[in-house]
PDB file of N, CA and C in Angstrom:
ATOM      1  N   UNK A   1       0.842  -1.170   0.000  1.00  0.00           N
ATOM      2  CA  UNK A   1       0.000   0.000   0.000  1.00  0.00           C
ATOM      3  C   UNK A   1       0.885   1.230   0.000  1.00  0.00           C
ATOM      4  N   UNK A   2       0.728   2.294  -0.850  1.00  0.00           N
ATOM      5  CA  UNK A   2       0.948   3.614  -1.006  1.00  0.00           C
ATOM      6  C   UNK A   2       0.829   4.407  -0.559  1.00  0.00           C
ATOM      7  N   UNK A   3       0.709   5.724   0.176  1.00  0.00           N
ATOM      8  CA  UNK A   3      -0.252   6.910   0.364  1.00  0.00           C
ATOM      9  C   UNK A   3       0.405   7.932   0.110  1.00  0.00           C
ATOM     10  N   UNK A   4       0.116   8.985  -0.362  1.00  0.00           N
ATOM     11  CA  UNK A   4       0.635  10.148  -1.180  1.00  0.00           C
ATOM     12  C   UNK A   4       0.215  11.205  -0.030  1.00  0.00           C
ATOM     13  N   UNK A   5       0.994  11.486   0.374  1.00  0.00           N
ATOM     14  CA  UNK A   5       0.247  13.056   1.183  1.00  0.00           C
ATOM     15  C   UNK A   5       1.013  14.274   0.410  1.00  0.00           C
ATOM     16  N   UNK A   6       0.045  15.088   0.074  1.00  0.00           N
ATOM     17  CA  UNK A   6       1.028  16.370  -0.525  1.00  0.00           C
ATOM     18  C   UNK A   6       0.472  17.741  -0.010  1.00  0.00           C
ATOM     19  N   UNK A   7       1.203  19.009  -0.211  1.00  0.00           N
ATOM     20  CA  UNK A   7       0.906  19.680   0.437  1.00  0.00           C
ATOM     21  C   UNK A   7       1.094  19.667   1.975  1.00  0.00           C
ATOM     22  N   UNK A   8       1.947  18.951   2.371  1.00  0.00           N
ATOM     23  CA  UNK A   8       2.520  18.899   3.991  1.00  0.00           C
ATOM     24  C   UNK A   8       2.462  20.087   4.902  1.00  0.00           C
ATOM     25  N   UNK A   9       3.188  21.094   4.332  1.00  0.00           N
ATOM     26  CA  UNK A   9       3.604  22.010   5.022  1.00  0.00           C
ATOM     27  C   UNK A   9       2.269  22.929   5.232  1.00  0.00           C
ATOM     28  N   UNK A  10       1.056  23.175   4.784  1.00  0.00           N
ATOM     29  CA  UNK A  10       0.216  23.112   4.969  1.00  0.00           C
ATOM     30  C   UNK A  10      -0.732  23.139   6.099  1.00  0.00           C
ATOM     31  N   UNK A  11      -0.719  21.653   5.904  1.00  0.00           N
ATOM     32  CA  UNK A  11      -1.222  20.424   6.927  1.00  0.00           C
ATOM     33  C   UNK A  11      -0.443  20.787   8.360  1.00  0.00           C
ATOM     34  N   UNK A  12       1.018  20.799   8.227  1.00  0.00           N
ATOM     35  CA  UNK A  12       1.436  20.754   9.006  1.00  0.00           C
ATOM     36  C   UNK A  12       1.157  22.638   9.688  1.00  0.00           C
ATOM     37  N   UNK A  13       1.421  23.662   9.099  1.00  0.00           N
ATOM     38  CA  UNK A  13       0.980  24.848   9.249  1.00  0.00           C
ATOM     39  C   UNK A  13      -1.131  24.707  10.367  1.00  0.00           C
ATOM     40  N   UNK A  14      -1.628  23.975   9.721  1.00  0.00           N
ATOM     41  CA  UNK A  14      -3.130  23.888  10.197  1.00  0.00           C
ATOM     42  C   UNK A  14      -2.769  23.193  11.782  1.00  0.00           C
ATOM     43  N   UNK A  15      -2.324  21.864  11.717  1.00  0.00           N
ATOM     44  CA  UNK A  15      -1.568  21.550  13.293  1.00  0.00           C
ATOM     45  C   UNK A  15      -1.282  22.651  13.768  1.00  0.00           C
ATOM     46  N   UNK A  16      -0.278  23.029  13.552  1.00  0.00           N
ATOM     47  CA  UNK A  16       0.646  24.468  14.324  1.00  0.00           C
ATOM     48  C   UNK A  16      -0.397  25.349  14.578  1.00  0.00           C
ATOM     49  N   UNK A  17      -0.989  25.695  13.975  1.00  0.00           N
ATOM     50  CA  UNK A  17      -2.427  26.776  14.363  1.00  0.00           C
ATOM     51  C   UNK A  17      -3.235  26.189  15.503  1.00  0.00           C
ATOM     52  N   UNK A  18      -3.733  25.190  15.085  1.00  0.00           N
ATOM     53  CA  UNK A  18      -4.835  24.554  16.005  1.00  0.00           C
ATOM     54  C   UNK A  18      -4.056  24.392  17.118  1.00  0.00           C
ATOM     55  N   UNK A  19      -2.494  23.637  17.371  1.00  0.00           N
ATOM     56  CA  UNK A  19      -1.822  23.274  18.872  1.00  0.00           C
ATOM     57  C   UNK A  19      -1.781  25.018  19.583  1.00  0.00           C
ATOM     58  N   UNK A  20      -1.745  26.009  18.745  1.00  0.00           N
ATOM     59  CA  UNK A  20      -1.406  27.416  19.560  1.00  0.00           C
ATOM     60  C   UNK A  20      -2.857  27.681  19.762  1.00  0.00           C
ATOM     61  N   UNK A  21      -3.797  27.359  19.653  1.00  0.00           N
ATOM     62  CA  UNK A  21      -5.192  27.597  20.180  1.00  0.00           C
ATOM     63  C   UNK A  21      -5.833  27.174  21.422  1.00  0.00           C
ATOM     64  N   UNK A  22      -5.305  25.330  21.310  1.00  0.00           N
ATOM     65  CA  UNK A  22      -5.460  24.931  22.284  1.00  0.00           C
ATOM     66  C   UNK A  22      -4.762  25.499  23.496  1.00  0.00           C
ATOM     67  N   UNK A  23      -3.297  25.738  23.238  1.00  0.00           N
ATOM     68  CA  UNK A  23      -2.302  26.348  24.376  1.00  0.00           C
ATOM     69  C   UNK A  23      -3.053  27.559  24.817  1.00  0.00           C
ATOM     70  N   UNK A  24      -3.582  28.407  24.037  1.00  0.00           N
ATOM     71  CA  UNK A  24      -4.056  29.654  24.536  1.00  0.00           C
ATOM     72  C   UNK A  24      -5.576  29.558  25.436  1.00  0.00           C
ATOM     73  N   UNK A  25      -6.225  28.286  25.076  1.00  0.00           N
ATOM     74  CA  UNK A  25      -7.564  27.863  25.656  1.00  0.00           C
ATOM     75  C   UNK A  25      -6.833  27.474  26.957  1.00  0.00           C
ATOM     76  N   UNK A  26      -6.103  26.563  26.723  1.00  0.00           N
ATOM     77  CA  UNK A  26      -6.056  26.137  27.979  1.00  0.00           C
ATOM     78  C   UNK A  26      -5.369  26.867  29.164  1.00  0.00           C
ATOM     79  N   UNK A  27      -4.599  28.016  28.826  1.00  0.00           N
ATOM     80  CA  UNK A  27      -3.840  29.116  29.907  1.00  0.00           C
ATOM     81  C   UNK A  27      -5.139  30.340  30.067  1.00  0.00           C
ATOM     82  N   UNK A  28      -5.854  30.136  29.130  1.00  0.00           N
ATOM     83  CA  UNK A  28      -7.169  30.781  29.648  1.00  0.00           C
ATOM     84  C   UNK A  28      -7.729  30.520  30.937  1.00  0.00           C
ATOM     85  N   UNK A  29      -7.684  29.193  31.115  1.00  0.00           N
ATOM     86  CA  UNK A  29      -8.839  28.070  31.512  1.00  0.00           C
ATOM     87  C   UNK A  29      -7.948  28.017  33.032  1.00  0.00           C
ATOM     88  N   UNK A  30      -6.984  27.624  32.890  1.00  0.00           N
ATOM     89  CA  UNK A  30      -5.808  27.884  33.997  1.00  0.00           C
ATOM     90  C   UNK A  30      -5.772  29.263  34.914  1.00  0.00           C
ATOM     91  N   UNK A  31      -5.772  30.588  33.810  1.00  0.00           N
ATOM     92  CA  UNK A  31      -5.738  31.435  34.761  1.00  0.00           C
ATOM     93  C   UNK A  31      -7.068  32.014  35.514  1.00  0.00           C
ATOM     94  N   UNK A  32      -8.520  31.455  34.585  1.00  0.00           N
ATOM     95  CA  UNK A  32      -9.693  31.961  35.503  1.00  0.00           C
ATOM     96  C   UNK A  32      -9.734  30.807  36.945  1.00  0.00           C
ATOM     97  N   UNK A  33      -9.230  29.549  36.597  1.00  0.00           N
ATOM     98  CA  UNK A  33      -9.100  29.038  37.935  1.00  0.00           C
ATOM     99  C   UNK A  33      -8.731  29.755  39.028  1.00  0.00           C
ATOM    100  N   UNK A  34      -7.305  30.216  38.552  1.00  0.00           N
ATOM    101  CA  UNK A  34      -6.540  30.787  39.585  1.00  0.00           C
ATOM    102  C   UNK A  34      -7.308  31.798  40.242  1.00  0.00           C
ATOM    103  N   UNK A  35      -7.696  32.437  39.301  1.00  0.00           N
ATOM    104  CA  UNK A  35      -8.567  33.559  40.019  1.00  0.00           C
ATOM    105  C   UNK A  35      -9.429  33.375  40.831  1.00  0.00           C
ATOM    106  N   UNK A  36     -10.247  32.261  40.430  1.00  0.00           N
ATOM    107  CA  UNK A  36     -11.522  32.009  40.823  1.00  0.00           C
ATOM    108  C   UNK A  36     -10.933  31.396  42.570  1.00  0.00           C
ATOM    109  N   UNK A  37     -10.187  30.902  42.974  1.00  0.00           N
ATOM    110  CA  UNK A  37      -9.320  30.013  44.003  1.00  0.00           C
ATOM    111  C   UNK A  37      -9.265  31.459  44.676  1.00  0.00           C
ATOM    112  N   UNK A  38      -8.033  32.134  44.200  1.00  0.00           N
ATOM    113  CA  UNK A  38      -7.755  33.692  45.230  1.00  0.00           C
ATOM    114  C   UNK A  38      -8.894  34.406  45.099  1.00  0.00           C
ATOM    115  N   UNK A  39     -10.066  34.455  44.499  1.00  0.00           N
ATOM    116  CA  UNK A  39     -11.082  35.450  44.767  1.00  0.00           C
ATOM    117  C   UNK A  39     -11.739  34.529  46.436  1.00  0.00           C
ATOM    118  N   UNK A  40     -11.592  33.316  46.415  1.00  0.00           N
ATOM    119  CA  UNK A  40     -12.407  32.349  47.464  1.00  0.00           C
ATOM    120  C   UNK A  40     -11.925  32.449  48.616  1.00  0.00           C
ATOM    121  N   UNK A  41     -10.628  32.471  48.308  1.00  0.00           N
ATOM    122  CA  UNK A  41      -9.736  32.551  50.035  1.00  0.00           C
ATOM    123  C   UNK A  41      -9.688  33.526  50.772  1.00  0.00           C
ATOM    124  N   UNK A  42     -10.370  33.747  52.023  1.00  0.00           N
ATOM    125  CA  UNK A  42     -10.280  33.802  53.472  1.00  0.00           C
ATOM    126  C   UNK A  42      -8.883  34.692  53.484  1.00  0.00           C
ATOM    127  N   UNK A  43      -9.773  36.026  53.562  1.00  0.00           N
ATOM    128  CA  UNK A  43      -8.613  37.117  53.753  1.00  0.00           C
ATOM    129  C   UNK A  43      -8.475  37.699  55.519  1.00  0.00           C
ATOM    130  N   UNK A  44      -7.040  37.635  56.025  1.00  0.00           N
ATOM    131  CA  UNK A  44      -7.297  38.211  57.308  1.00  0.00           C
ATOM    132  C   UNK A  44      -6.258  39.604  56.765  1.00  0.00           C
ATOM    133  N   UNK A  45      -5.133  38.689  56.906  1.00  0.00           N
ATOM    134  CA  UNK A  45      -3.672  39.591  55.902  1.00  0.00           C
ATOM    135  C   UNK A  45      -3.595  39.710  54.688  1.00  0.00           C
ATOM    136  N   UNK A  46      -4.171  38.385  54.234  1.00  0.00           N
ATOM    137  CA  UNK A  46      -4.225  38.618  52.662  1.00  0.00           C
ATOM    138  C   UNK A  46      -3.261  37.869  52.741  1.00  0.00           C
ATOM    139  N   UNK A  47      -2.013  37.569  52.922  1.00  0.00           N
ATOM    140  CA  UNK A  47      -1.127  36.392  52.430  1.00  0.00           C
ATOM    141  C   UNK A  47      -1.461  34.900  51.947  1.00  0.00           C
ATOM    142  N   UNK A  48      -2.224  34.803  52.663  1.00  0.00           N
ATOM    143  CA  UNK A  48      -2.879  32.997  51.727  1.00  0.00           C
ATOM    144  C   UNK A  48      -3.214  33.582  50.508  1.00  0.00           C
ATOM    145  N   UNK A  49      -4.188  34.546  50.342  1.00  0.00           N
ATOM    146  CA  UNK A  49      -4.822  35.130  48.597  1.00  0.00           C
ATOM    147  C   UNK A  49      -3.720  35.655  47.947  1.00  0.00           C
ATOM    148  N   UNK A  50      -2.739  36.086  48.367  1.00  0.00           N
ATOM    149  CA  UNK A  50      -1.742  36.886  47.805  1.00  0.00           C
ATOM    150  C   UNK A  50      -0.917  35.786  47.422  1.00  0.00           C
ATOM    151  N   UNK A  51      -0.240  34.315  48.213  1.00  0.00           N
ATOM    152  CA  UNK A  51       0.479  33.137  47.586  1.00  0.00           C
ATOM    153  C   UNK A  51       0.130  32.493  46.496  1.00  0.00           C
ATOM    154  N   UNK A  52      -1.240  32.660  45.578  1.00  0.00           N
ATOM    155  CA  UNK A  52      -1.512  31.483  44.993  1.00  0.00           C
ATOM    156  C   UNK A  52      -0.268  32.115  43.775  1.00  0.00           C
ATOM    157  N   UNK A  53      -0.097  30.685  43.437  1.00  0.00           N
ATOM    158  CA  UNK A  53       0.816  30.567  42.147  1.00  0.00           C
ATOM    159  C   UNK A  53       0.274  29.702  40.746  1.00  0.00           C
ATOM    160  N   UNK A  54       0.435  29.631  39.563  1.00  0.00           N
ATOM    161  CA  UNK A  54       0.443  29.177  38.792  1.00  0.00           C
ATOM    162  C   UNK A  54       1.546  29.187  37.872  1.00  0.00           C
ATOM    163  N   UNK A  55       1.832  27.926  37.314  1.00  0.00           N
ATOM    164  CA  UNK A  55       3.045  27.053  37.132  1.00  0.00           C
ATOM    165  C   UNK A  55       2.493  26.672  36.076  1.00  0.00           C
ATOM    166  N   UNK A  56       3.376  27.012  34.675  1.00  0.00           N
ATOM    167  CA  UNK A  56       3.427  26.087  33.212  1.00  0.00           C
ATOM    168  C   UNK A  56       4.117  25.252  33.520  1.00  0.00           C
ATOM    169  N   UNK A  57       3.852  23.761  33.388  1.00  0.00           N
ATOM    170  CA  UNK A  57       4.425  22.460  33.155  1.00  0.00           C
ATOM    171  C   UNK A  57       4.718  22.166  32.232  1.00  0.00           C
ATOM    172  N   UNK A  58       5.253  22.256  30.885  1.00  0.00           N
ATOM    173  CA  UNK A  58       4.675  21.683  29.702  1.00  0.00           C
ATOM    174  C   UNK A  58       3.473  22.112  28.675  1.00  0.00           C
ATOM    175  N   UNK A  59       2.869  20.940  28.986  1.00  0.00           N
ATOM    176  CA  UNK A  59       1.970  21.200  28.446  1.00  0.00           C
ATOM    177  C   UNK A  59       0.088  21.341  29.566  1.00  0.00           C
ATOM    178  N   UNK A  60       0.510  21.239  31.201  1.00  0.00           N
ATOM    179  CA  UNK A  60       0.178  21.296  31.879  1.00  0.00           C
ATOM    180  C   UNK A  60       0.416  22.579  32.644  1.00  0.00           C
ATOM    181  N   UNK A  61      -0.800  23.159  33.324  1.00  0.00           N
ATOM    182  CA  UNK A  61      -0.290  24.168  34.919  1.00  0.00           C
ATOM    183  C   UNK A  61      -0.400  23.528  36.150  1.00  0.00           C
ATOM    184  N   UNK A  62      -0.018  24.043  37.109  1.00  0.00           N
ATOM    185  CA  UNK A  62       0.112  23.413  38.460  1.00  0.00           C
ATOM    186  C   UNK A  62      -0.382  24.329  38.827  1.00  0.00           C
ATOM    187  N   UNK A  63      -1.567  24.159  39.473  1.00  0.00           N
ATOM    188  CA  UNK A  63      -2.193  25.768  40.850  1.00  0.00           C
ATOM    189  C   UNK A  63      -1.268  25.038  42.837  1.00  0.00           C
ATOM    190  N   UNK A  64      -0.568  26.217  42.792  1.00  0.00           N
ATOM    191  CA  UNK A  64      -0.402  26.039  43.796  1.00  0.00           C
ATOM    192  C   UNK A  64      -0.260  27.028  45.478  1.00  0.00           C
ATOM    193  N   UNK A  65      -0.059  26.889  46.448  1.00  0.00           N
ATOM    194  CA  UNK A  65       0.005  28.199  47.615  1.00  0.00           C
ATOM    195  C   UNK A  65       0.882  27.590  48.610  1.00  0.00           C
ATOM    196  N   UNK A  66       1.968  28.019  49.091  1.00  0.00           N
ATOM    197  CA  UNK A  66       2.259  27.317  49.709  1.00  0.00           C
ATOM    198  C   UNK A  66       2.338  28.204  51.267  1.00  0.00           C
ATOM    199  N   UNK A  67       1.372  29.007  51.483  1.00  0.00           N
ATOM    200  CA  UNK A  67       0.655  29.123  52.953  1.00  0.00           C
ATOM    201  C   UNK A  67       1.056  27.852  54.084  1.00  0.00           C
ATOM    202  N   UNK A  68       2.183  27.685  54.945  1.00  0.00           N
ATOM    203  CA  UNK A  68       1.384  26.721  55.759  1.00  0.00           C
ATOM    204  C   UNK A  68       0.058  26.350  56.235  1.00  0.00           C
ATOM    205  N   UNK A  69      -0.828  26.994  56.211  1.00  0.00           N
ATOM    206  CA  UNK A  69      -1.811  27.038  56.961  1.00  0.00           C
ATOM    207  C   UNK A  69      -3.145  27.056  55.981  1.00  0.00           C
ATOM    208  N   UNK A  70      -2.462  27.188  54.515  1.00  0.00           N
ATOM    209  CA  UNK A  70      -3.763  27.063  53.531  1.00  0.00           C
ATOM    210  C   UNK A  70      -4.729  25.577  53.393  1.00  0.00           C
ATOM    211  N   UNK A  71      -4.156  24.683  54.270  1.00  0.00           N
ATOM    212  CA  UNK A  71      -5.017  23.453  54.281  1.00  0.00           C
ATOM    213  C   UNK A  71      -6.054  23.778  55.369  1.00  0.00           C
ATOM    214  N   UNK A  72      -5.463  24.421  56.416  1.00  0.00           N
ATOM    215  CA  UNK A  72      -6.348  24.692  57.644  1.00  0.00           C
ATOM    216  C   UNK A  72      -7.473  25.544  57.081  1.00  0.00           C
ATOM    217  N   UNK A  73      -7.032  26.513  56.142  1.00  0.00           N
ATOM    218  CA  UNK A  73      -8.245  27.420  56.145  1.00  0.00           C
ATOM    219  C   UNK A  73      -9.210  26.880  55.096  1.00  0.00           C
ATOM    220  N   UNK A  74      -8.744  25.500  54.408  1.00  0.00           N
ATOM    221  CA  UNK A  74      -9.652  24.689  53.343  1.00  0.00           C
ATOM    222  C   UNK A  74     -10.718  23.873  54.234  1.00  0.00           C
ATOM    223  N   UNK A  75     -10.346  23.708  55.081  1.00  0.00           N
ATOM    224  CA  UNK A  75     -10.526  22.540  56.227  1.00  0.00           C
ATOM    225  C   UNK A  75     -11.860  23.183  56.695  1.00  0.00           C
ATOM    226  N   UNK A  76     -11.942  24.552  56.697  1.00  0.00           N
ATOM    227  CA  UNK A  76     -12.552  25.430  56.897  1.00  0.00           C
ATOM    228  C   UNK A  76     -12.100  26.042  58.708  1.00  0.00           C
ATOM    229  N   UNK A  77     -11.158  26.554  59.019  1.00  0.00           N
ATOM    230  CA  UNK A  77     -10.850  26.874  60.128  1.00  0.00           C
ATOM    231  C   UNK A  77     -11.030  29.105  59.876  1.00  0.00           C
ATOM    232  N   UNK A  78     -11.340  28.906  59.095  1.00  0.00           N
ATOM    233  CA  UNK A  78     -12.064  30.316  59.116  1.00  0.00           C
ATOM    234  C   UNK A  78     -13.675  30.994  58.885  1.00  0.00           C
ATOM    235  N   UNK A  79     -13.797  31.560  59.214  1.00  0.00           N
ATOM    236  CA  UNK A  79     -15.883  31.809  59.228  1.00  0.00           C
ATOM    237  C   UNK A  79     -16.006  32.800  58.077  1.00  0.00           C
ATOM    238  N   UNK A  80     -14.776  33.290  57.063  1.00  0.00           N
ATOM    239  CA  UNK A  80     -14.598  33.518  55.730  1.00  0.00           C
ATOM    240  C   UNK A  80     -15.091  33.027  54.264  1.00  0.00           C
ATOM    241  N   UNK A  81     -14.939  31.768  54.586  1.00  0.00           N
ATOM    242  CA  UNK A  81     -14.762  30.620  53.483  1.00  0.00           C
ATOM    243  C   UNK A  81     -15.419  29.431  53.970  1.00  0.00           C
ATOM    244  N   UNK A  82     -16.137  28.661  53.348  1.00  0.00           N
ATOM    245  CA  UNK A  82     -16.776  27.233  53.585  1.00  0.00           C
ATOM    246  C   UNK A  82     -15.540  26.393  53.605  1.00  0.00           C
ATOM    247  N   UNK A  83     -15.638  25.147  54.160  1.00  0.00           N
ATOM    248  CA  UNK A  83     -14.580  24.155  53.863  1.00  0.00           C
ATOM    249  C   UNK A  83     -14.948  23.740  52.748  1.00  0.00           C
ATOM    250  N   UNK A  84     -13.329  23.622  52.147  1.00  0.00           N
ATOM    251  CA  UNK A  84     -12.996  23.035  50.644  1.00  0.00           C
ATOM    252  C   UNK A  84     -13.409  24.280  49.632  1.00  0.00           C
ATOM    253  N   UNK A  85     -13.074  25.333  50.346  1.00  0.00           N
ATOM    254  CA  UNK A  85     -13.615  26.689  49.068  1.00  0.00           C
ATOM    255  C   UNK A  85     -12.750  26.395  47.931  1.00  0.00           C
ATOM    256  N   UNK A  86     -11.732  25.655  48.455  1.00  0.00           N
ATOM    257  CA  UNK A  86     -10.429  25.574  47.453  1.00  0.00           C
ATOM    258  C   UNK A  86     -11.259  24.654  45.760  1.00  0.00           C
ATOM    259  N   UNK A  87     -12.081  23.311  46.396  1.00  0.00           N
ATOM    260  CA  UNK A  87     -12.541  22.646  45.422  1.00  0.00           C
ATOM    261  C   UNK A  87     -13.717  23.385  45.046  1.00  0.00           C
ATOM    262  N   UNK A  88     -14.253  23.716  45.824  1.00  0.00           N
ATOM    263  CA  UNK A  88     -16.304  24.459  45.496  1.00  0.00           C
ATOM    264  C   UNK A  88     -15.615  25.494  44.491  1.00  0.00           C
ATOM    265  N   UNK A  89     -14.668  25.847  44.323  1.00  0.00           N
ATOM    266  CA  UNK A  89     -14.096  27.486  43.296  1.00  0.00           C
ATOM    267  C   UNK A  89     -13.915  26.906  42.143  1.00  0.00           C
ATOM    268  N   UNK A  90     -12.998  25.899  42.238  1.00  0.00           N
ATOM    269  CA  UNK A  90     -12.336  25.199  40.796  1.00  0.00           C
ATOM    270  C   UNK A  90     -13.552  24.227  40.374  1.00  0.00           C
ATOM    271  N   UNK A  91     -14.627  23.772  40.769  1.00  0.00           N
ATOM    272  CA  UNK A  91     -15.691  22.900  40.553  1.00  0.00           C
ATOM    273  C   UNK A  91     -17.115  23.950  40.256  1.00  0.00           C
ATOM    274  N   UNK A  92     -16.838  24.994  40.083  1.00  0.00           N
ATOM    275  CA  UNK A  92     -17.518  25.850  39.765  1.00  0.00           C
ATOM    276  C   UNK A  92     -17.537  26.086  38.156  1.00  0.00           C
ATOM    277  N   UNK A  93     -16.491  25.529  37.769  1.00  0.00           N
ATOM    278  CA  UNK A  93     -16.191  25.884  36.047  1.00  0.00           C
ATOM    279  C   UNK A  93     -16.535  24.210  35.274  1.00  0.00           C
ATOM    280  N   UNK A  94     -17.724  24.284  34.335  1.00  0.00           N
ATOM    281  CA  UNK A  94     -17.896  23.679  34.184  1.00  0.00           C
ATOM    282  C   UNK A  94     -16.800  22.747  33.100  1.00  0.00           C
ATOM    283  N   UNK A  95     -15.180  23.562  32.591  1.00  0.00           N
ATOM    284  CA  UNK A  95     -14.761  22.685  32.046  1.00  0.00           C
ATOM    285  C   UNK A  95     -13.589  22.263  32.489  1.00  0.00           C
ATOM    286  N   UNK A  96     -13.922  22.089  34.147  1.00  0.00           N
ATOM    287  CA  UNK A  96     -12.945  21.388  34.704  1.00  0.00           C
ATOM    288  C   UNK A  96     -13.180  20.165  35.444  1.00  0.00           C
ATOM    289  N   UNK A  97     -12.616  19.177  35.458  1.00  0.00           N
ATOM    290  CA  UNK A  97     -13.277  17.689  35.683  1.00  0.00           C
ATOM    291  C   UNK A  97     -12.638  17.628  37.466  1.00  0.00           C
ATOM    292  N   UNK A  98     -13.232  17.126  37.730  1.00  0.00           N
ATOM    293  CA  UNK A  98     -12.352  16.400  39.389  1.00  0.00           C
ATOM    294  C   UNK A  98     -11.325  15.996  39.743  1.00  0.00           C
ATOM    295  N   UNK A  99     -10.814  15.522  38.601  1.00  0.00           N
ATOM    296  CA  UNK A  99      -9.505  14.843  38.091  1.00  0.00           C
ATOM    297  C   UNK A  99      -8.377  15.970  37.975  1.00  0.00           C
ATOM    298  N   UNK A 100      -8.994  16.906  37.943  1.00  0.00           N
ATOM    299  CA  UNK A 100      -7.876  18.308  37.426  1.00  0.00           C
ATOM    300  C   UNK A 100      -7.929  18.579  36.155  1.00  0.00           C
ATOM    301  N   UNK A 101      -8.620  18.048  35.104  1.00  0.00           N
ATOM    302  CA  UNK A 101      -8.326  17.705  33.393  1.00  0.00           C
ATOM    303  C   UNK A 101      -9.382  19.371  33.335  1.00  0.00           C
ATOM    304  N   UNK A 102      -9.372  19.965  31.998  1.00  0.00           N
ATOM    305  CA  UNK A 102      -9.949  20.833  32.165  1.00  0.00           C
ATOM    306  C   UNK A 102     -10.428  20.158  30.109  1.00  0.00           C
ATOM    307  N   UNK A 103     -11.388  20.221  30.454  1.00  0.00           N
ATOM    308  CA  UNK A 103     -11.967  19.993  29.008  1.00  0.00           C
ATOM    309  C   UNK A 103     -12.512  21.363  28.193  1.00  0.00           C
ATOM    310  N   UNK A 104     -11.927  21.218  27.004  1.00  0.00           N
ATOM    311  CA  UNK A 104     -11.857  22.592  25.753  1.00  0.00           C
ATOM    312  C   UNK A 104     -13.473  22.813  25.700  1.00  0.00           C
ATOM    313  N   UNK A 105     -14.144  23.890  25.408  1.00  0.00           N
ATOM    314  CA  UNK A 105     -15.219  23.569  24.854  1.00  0.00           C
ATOM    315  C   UNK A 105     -15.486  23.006  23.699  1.00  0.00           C
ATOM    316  N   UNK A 106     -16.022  22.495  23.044  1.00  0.00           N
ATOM    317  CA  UNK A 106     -16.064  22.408  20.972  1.00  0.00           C
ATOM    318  C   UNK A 106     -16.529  23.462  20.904  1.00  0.00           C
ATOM    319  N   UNK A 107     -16.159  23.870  19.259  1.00  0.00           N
ATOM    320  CA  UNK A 107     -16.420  24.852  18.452  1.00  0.00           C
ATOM    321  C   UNK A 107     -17.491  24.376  17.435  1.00  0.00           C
TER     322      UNK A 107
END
């Protein structure tokens, strides 16, 4: 069997477009998390809301805070925030799964 592909560069040009779309969907999608997380957290000083970080991995982000005490105030040890504001924020967007996966919308 044969197959002729022509016009590559193209093809390959339409990939390259579509992979920089997705990248831009998904650092979209990444940074309203983030937001959505520091808009949730339990301000006394503001340092827990003021730590959150976000981290390009790859082709992945990492949300992270490294507050000692940001588990306590998830836990709900403040009358600020419900316990687990951390998940009720990020489970608020419907294209983010439980898993952490954040699904594209279709077009």
């Amino acid at each position: 069997m044969n197959i002729t592909i022509r016009n590559t560069k193209s093809v390959l040009d339409d990939i390259k477009r579509a992979s920089s779309s997705i990248d831009l969907q998904l650092a979209k999608s990444a940074n309203a998390a983030l937001s959505r997380v520091a808009n949730s957290t339990p301000v006394d000083t503001g340092a827990a809301k003021a730590a959150w970080r976000l981290e390009r991995r790859g082709k992945s982000f990492r949300l992270s805070n490294d507050k000692e005490y940001i588990d306590a105030l998830n836990n709900g040890s403040s009358k600020q925030a419900p316990s687990n504001f951390i998940e009720i924020a990020l489970l608020s967007d419907s294209t983010l799964r439980s898993n952490g996966t954040i699904v594209l919308p279709q077009n």
